[in-house]
C-alpha atoms as a PDB file:
ATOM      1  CA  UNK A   1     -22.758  49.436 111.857  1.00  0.00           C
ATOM      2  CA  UNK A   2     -20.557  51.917 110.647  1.00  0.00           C
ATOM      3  CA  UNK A   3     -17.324  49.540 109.797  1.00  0.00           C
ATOM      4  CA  UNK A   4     -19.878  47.444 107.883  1.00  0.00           C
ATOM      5  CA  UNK A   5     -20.951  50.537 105.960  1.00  0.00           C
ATOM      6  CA  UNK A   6     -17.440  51.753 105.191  1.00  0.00           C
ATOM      7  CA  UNK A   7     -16.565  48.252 104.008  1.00  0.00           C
ATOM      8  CA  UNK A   8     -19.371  48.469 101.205  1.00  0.00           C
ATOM      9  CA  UNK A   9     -18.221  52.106 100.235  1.00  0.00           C
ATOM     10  CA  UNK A  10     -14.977  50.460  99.897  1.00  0.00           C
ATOM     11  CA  UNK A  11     -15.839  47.774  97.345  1.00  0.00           C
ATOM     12  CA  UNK A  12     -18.548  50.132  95.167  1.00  0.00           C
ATOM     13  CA  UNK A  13     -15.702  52.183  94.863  1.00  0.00           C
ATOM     14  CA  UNK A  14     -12.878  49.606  93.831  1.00  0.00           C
ATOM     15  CA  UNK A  15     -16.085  48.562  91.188  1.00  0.00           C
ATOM     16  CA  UNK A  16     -16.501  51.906  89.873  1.00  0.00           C
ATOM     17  CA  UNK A  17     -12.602  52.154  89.476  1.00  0.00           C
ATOM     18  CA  UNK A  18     -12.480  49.093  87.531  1.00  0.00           C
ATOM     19  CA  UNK A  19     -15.027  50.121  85.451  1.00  0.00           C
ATOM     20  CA  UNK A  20     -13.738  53.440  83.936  1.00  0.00           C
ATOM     21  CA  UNK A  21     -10.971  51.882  83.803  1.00  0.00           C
ATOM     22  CA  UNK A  22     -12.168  49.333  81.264  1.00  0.00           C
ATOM     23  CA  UNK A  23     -13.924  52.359  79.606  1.00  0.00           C
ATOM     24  CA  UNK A  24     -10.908  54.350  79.005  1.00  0.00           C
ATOM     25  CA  UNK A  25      -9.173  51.373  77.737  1.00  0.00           C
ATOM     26  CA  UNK A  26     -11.926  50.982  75.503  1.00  0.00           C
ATOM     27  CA  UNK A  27     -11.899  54.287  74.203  1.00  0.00           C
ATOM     28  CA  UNK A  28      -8.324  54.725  73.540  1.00  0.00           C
ATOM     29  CA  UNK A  29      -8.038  51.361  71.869  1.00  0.00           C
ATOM     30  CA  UNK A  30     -11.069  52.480  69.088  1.00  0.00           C
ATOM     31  CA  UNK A  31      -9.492  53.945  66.156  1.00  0.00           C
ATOM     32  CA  UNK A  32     -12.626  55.827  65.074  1.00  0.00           C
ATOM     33  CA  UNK A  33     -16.748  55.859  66.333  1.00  0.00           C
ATOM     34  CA  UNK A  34     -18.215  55.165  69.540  1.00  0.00           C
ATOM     35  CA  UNK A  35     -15.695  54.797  72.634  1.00  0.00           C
ATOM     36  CA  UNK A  36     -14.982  51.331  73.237  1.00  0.00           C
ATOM     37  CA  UNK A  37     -16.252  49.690  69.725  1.00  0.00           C
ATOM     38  CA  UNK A  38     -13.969  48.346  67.719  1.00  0.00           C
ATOM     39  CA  UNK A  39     -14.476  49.430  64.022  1.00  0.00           C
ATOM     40  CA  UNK A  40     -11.033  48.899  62.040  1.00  0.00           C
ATOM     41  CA  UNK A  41     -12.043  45.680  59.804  1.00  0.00           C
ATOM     42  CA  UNK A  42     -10.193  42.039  59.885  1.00  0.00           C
ATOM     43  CA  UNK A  43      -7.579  42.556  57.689  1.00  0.00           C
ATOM     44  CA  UNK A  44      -8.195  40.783  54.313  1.00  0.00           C
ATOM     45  CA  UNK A  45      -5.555  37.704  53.035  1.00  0.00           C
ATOM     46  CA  UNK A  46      -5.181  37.797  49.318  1.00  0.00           C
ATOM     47  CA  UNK A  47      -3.820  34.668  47.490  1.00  0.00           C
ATOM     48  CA  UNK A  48      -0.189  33.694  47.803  1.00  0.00           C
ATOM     49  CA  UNK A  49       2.086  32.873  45.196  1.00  0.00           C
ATOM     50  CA  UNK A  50       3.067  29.800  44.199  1.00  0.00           C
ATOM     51  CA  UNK A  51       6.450  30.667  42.562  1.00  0.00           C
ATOM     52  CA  UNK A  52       8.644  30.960  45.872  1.00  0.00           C
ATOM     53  CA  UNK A  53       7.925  30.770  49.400  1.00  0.00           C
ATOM     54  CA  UNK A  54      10.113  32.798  52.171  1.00  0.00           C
ATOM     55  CA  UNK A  55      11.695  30.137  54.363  1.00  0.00           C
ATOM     56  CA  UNK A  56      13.758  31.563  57.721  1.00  0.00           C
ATOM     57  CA  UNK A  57      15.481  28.207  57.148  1.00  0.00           C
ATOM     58  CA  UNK A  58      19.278  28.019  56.081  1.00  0.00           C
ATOM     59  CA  UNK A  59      19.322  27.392  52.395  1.00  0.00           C
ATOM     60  CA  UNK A  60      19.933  23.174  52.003  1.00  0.00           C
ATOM     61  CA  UNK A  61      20.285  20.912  49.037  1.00  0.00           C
ATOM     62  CA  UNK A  62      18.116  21.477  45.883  1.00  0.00           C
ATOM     63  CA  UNK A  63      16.872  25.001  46.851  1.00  0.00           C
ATOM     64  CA  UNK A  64      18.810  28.789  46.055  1.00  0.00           C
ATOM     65  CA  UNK A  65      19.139  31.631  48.476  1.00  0.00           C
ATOM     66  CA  UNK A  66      17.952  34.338  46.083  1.00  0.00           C
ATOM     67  CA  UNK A  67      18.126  37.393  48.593  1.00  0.00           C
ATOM     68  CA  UNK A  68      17.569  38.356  52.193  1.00  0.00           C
ATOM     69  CA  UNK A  69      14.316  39.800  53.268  1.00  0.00           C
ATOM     70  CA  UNK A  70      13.469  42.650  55.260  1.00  0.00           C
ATOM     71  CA  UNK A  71      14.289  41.275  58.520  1.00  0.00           C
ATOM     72  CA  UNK A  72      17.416  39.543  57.455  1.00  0.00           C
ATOM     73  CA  UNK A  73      15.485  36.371  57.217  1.00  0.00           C
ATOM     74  CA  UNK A  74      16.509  34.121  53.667  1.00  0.00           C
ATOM     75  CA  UNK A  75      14.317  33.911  50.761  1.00  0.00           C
ATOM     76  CA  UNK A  76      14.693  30.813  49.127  1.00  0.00           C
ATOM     77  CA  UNK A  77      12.959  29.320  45.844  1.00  0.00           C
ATOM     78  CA  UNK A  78      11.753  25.892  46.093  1.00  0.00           C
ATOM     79  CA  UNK A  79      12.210  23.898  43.654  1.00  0.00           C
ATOM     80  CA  UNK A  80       8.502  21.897  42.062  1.00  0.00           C
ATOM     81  CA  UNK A  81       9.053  18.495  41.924  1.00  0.00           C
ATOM     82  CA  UNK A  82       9.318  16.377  38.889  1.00  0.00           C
ATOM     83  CA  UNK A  83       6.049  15.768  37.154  1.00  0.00           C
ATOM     84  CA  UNK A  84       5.257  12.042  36.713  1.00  0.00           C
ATOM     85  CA  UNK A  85       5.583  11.038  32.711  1.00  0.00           C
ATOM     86  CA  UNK A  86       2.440  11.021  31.302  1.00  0.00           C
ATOM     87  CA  UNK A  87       0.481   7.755  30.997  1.00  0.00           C
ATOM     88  CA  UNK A  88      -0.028   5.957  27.439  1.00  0.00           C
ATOM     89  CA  UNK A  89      -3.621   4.892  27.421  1.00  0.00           C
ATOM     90  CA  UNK A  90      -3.928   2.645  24.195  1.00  0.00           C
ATOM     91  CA  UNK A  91      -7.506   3.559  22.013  1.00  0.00           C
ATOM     92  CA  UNK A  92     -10.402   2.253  22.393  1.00  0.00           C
ATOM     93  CA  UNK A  93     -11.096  -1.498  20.455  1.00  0.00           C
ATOM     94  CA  UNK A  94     -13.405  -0.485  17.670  1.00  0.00           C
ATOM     95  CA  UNK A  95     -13.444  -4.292  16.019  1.00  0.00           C
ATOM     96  CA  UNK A  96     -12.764  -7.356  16.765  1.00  0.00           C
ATOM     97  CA  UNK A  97      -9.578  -7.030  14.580  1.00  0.00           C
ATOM     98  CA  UNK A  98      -6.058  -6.418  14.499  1.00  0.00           C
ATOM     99  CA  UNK A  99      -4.538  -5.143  11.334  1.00  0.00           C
ATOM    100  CA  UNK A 100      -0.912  -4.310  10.111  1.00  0.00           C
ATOM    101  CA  UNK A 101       0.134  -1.289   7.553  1.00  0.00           C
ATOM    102  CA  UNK A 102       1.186  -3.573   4.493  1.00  0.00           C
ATOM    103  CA  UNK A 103       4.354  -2.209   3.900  1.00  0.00           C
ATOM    104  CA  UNK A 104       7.142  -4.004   7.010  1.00  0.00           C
ATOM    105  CA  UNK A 105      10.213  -1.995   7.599  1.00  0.00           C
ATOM    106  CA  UNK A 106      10.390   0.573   4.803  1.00  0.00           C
ATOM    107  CA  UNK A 107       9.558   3.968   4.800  1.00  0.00           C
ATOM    108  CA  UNK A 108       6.480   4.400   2.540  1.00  0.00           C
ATOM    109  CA  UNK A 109       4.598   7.652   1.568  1.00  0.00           C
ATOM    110  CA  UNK A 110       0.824   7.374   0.071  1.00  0.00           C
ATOM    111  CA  UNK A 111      -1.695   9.301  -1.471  1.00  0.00           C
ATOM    112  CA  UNK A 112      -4.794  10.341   0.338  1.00  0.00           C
ATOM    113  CA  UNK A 113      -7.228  11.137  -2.243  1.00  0.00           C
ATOM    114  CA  UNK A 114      -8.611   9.377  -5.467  1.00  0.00           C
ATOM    115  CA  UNK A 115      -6.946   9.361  -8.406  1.00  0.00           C
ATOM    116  CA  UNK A 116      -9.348   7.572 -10.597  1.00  0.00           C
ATOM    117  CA  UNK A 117      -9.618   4.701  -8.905  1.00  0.00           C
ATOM    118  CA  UNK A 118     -10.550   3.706  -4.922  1.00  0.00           C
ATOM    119  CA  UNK A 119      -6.800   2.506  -4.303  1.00  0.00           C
ATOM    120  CA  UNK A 120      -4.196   3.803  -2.865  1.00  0.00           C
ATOM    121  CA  UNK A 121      -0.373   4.191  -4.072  1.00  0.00           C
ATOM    122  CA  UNK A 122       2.362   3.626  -1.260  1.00  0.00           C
ATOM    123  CA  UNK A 123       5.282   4.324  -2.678  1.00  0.00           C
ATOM    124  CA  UNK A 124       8.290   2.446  -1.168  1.00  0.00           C
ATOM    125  CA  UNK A 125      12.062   1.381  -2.257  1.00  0.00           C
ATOM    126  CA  UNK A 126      12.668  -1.788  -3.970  1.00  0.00           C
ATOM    127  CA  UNK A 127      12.540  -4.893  -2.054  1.00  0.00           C
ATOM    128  CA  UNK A 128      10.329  -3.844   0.549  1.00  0.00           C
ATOM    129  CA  UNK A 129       8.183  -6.503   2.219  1.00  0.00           C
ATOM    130  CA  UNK A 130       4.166  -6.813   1.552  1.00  0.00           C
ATOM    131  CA  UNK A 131       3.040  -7.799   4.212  1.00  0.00           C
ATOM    132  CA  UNK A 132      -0.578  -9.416   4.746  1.00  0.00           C
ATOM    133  CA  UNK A 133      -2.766  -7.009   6.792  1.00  0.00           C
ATOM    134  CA  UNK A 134      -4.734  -9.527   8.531  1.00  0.00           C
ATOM    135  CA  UNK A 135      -5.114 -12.892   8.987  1.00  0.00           C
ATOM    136  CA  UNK A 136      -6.659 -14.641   6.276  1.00  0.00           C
ATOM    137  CA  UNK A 137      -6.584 -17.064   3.125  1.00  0.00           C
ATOM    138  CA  UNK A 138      -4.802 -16.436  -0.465  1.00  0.00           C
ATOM    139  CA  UNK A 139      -7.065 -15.806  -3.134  1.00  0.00           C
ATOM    140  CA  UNK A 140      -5.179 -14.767  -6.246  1.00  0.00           C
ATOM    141  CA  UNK A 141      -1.705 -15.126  -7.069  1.00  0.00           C
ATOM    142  CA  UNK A 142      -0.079 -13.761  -9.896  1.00  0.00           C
ATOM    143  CA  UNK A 143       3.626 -14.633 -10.235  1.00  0.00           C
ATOM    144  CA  UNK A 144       3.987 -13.844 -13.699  1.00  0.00           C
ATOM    145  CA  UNK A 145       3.972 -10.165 -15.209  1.00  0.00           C
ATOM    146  CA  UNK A 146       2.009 -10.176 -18.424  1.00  0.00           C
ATOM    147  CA  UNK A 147       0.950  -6.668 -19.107  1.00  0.00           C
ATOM    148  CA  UNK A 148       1.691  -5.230 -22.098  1.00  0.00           C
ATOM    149  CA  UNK A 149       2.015  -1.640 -23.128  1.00  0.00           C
ATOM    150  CA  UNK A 150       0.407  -2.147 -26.684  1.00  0.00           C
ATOM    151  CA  UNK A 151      -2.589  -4.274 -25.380  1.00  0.00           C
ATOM    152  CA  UNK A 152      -2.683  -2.730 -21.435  1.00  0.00           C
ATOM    153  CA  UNK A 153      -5.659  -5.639 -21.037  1.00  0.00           C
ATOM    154  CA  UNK A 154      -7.273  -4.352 -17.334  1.00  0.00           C
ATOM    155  CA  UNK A 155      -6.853  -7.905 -15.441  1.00  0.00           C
ATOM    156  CA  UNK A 156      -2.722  -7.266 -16.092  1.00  0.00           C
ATOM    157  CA  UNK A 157      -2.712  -4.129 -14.880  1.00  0.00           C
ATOM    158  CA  UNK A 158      -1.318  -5.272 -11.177  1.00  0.00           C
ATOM    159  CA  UNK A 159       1.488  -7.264 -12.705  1.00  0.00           C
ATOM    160  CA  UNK A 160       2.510  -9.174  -9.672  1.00  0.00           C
ATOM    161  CA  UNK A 161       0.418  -9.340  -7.206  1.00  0.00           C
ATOM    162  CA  UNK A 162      -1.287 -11.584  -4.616  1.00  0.00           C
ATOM    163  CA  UNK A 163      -4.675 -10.743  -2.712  1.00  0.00           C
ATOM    164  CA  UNK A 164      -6.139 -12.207   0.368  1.00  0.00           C
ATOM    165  CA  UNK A 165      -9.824 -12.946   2.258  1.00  0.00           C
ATOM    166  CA  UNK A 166      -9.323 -11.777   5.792  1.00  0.00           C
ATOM    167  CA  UNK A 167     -10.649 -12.989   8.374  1.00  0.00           C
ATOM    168  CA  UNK A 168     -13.078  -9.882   8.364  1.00  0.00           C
ATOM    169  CA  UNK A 169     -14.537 -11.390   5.165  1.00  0.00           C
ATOM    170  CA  UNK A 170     -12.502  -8.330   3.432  1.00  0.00           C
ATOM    171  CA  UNK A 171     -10.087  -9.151   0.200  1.00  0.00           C
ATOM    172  CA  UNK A 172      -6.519  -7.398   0.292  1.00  0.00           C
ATOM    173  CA  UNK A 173      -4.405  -6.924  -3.384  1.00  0.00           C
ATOM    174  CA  UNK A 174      -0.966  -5.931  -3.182  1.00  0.00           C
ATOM    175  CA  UNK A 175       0.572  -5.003  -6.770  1.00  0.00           C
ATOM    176  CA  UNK A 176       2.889  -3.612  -8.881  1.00  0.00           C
ATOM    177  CA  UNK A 177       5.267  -6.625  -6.990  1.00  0.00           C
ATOM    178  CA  UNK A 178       8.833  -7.239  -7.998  1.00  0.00           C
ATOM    179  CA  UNK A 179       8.524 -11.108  -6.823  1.00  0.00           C
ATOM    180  CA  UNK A 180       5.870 -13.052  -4.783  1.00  0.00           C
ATOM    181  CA  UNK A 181       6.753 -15.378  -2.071  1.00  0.00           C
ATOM    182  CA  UNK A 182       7.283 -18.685  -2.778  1.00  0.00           C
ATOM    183  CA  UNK A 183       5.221 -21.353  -2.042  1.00  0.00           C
ATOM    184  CA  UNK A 184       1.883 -18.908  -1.714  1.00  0.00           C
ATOM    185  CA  UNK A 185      -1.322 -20.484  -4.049  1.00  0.00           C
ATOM    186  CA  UNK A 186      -5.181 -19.872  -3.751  1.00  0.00           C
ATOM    187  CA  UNK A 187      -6.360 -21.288  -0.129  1.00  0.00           C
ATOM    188  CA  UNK A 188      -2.802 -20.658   1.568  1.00  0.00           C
ATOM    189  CA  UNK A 189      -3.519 -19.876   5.086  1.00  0.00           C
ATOM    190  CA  UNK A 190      -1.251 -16.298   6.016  1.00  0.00           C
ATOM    191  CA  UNK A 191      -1.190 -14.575   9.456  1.00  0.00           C
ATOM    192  CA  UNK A 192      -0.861 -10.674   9.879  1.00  0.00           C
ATOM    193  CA  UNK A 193       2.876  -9.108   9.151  1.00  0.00           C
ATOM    194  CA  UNK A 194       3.456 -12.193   7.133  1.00  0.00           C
ATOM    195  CA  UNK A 195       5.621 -11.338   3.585  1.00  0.00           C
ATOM    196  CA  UNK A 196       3.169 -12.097   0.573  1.00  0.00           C
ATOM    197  CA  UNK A 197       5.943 -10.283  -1.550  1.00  0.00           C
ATOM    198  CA  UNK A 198       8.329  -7.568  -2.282  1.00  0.00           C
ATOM    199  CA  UNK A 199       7.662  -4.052  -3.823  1.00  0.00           C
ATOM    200  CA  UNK A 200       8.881  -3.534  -7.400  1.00  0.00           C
ATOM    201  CA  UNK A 201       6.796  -1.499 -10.031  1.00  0.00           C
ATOM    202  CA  UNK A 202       5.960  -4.592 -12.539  1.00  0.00           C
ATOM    203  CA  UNK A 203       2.188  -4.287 -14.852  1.00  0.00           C
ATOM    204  CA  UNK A 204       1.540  -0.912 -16.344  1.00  0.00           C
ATOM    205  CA  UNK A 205       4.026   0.688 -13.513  1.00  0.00           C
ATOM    206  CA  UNK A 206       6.588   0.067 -15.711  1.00  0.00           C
ATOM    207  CA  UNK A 207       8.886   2.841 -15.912  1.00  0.00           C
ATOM    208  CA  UNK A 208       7.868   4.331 -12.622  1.00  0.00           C
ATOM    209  CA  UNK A 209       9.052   4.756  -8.644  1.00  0.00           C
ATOM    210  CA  UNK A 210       8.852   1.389  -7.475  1.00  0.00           C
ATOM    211  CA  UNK A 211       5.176   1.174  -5.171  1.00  0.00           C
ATOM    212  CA  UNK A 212       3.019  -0.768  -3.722  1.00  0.00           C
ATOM    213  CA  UNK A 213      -0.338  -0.523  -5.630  1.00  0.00           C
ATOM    214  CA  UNK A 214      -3.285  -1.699  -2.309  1.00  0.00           C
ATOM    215  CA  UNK A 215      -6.554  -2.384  -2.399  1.00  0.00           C
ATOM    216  CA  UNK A 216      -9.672  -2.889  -0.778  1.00  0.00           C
ATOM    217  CA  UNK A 217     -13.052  -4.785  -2.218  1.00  0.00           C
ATOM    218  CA  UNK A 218     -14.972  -8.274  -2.233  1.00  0.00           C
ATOM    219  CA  UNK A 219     -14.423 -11.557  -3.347  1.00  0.00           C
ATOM    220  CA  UNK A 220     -15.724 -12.117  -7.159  1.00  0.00           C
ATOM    221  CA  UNK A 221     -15.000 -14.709  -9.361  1.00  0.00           C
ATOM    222  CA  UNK A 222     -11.780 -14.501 -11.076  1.00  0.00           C
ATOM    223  CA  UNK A 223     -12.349 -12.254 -13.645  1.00  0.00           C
ATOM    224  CA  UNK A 224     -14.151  -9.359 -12.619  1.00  0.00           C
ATOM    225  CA  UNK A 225     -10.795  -7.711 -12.450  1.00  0.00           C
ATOM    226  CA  UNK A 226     -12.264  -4.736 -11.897  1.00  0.00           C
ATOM    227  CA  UNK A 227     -13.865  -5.094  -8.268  1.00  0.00           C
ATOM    228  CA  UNK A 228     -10.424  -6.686  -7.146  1.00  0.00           C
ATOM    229  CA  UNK A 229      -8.319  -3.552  -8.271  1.00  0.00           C
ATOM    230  CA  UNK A 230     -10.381  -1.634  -5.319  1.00  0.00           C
ATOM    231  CA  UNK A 231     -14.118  -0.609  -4.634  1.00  0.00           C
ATOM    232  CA  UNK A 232     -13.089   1.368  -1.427  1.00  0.00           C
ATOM    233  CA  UNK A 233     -11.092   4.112  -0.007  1.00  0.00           C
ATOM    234  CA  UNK A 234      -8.066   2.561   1.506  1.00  0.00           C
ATOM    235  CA  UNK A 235      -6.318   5.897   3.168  1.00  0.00           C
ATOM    236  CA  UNK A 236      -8.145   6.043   6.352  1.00  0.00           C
ATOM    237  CA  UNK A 237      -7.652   2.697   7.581  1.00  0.00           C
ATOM    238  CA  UNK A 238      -3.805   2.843   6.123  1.00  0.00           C
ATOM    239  CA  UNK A 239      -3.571   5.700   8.521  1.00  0.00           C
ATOM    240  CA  UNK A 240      -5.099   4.315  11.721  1.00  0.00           C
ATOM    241  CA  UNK A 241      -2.968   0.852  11.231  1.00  0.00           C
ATOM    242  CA  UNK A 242       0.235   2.953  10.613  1.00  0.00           C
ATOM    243  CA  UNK A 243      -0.002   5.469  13.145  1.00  0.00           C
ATOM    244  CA  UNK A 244      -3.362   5.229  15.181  1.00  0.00           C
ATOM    245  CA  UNK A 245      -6.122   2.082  15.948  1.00  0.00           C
ATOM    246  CA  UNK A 246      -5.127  -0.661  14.964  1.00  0.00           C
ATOM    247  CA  UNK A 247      -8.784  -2.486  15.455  1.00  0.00           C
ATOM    248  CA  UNK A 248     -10.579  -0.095  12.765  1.00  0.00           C
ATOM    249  CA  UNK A 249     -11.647  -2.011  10.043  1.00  0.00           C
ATOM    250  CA  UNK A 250     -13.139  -1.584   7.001  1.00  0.00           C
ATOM    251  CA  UNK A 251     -15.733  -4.603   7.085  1.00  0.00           C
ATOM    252  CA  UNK A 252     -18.740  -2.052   7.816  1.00  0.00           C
ATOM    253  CA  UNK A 253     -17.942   0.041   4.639  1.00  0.00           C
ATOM    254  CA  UNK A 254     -17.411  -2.931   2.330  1.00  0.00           C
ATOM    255  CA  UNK A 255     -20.375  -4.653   3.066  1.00  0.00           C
ATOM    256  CA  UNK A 256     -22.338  -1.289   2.411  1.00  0.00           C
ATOM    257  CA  UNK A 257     -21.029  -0.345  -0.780  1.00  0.00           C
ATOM    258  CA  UNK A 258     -21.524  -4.214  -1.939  1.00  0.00           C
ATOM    259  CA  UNK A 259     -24.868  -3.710  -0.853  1.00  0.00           C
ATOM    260  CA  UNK A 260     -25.211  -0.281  -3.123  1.00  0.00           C
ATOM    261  CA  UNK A 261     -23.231  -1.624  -6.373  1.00  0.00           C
ATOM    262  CA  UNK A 262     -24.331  -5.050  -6.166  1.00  0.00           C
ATOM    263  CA  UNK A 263     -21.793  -8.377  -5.892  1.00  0.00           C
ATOM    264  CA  UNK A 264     -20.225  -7.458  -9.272  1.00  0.00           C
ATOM    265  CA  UNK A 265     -21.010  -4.634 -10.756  1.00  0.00           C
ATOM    266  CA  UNK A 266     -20.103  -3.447 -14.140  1.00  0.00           C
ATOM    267  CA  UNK A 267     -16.846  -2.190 -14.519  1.00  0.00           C
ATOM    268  CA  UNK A 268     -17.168   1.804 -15.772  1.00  0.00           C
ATOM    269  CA  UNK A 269     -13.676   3.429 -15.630  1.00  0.00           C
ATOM    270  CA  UNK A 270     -10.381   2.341 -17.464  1.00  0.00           C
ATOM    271  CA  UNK A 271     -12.408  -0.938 -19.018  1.00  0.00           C
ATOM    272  CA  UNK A 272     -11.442  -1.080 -22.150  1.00  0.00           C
ATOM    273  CA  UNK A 273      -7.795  -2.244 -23.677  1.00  0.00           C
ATOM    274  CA  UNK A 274      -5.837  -1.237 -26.734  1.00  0.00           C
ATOM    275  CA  UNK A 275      -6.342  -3.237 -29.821  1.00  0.00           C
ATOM    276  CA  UNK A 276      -3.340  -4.523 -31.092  1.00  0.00           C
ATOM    277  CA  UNK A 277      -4.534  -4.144 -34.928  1.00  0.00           C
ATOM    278  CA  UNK A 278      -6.160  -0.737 -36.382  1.00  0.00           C
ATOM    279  CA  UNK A 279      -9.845  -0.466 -36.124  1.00  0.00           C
ATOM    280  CA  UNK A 280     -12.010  -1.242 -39.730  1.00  0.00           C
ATOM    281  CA  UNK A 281     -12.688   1.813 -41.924  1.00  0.00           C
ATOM    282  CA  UNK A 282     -16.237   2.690 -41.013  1.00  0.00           C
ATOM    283  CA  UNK A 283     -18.891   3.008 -44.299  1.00  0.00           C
ATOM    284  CA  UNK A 284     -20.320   6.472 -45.123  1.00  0.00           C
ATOM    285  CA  UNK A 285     -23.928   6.488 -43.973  1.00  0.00           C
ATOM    286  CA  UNK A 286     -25.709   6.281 -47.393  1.00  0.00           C
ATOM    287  CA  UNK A 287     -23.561   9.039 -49.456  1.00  0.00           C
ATOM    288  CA  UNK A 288     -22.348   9.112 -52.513  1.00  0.00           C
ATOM    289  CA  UNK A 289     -18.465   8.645 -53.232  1.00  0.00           C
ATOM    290  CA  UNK A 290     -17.616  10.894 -55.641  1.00  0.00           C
ATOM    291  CA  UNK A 291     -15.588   9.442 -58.341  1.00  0.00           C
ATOM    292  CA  UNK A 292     -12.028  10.568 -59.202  1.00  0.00           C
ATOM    293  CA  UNK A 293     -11.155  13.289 -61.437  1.00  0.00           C
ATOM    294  CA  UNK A 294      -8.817  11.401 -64.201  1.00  0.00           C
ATOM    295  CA  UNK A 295      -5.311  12.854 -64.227  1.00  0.00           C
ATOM    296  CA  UNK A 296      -4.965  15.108 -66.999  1.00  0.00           C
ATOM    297  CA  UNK A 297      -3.670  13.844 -70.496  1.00  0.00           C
ATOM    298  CA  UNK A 298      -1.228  16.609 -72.241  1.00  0.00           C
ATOM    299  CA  UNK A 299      -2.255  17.482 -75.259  1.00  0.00           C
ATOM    300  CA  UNK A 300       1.292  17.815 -77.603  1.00  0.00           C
ATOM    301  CA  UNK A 301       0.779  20.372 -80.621  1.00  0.00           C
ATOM    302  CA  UNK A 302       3.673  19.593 -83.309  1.00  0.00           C
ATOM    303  CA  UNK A 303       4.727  22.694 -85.618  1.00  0.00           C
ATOM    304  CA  UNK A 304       3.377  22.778 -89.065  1.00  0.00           C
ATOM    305  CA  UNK A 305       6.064  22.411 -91.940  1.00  0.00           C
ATOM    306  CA  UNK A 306       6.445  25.628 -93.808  1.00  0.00           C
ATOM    307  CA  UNK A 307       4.779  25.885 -97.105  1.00  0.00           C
ATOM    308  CA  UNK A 308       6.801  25.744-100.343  1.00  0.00           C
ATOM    309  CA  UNK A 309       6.758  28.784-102.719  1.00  0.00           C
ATOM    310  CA  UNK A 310       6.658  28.260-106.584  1.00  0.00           C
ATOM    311  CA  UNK A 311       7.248  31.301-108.715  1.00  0.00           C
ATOM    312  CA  UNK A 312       9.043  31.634-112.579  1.00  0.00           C
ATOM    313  CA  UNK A 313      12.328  34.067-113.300  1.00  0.00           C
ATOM    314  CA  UNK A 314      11.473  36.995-115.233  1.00  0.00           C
END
């Protein structure tokens, strides 16, 4: 009985041992509170920075050894890699169309807001091909220049020119033309980028830059001159063929303002020509012309003779 009661004295004591043990361990680890709770907080991991990163590595190819670190360890920049070249996505397909800009392998510089007329100027050197902007069919062709300065009658305005019906139901005129291409007449079937003629400054651009006067209306008859020299704003589609979508067309706007003036409308700017002859001498309404004052006759007063004296001798 009593070795079995001094071997369970033994082993509450080795327990008890243990115990503060673990207490003290507790206590002494703490760094603040309540023995044996553990109050210091996780510490916190900010965001790393991207520039560099501290390799223990020896510096290879493609990366610098800027400095050591602390420990002796190298700090070495790493190098980004290349960035893939961005991707060309073409723009959307607003039409059913492809056009061209009308002027081929010239520079050419054009206006962007109306001057008088809904037409554009593009002003290019001598010799520079027109170029049809669409598929389509010749409708006029004028290979002759027959404006005049003294008359300046509106249908020779263009001098040279040829205009076509697109495909889009849309006619094209391309003026002021030094020469047309041969062989083109009414119903001549043209494809896009195909030379209609060559820029020149012929009609009443006579004297000026050499250009490329375009425009944009409806088909008419052949003398309503004055839809074919342009019923709408050309710039916006110039720019989007030259340098942006090359499927935005100008149907949709055509067909509206057709709609708004009417087939053929009556021409209200720059209509009239110069008469080659003085206009008549328009009658006084109803007055009186006064008659002429007659020119003065001089009157001529002669000298008298003197009189003769009689008298006797004393």
């Amino acid at each position: 009985m009593r070795s079995g009661h001094h071997a369970r004295s033994g082993r509450l004591a080795a327990v008890a041992t243990a115990a503060g043990a673990v207490f003290l361990t507790g206590a002494c680890a703490s760094a603040g509170g309540v023995a044996g709770v553990v109050t210091v907080s996780p510490v916190a991991t900010g965001p790393q920075a991207a520039s560099e990163v501290i390799a223990t590595i020896p510096a290879q190819g493609g990366a610098s050894v800027k400095e050591a670190g602390p420990s002796g360890e190298a700090r070495v920049a790493v190098q980004r890699p290349p960035a893939d070249a961005p991707v060309q996505v073409p723009p959307p397909k607003v039409s059913k169309y492809t056009y061209a800009f009308p002027v081929k392998g010239c520079e050419a510089k054009y206006a962007r807001k109306l001057l008088v007329l809904p037409k554009t100027t593009i002003w290019a050197q001598r010799g520079c091909a027109f170029i049809a902007p669409i598929d389509g069919t010749v409708d006029e062709v004028s290979g002759g220049d027959g404006w005049r300065a003294s008359s300046d009658l509106g249908k020779d305005r263009e001098g040279r020119f040829v205009s076509i019906i697109g495909v889009d139901g849309v006619r094209y005129l391309g003026g002021h033309l030094d020469s047309v291409t041969p062989g083109l007449a009414p119903g001549t079937k043209v494809n896009a980028g195909q030379t209609l003629g060559r820029v020149g400054n012929s009609g009443n651009a006579a004297g000026n830059a050499t250009n490329l006067y375009f425009a944009i209306s409806w088909k008419t008859r052949p003398g309503a001159w004055w839809v074919r020299r342009g019923m709408v704003e050309p710039w916006d589609y110039l720019d989007a063929w030259r340098d942006g979508n090359r499927t935005l067309s100008p149907r949709e706007e055509v067909l509206e303002t057709r709609r708004k003036s009417g087939a053929e409308p009556a021409c209200r700017i720059l209509c009239t020509s110069r008469s080659a002859t003085p206009p008549p001498e328009t009658p006084d309404s109803g007055k009186k012309k006064k008659k002429p004052r007659p020119d003065p006759v001089p009157t001529v007063i002669h000298p008298s003779p003197p009189h003769a004296t009689t008298g006797s001798a004393s």
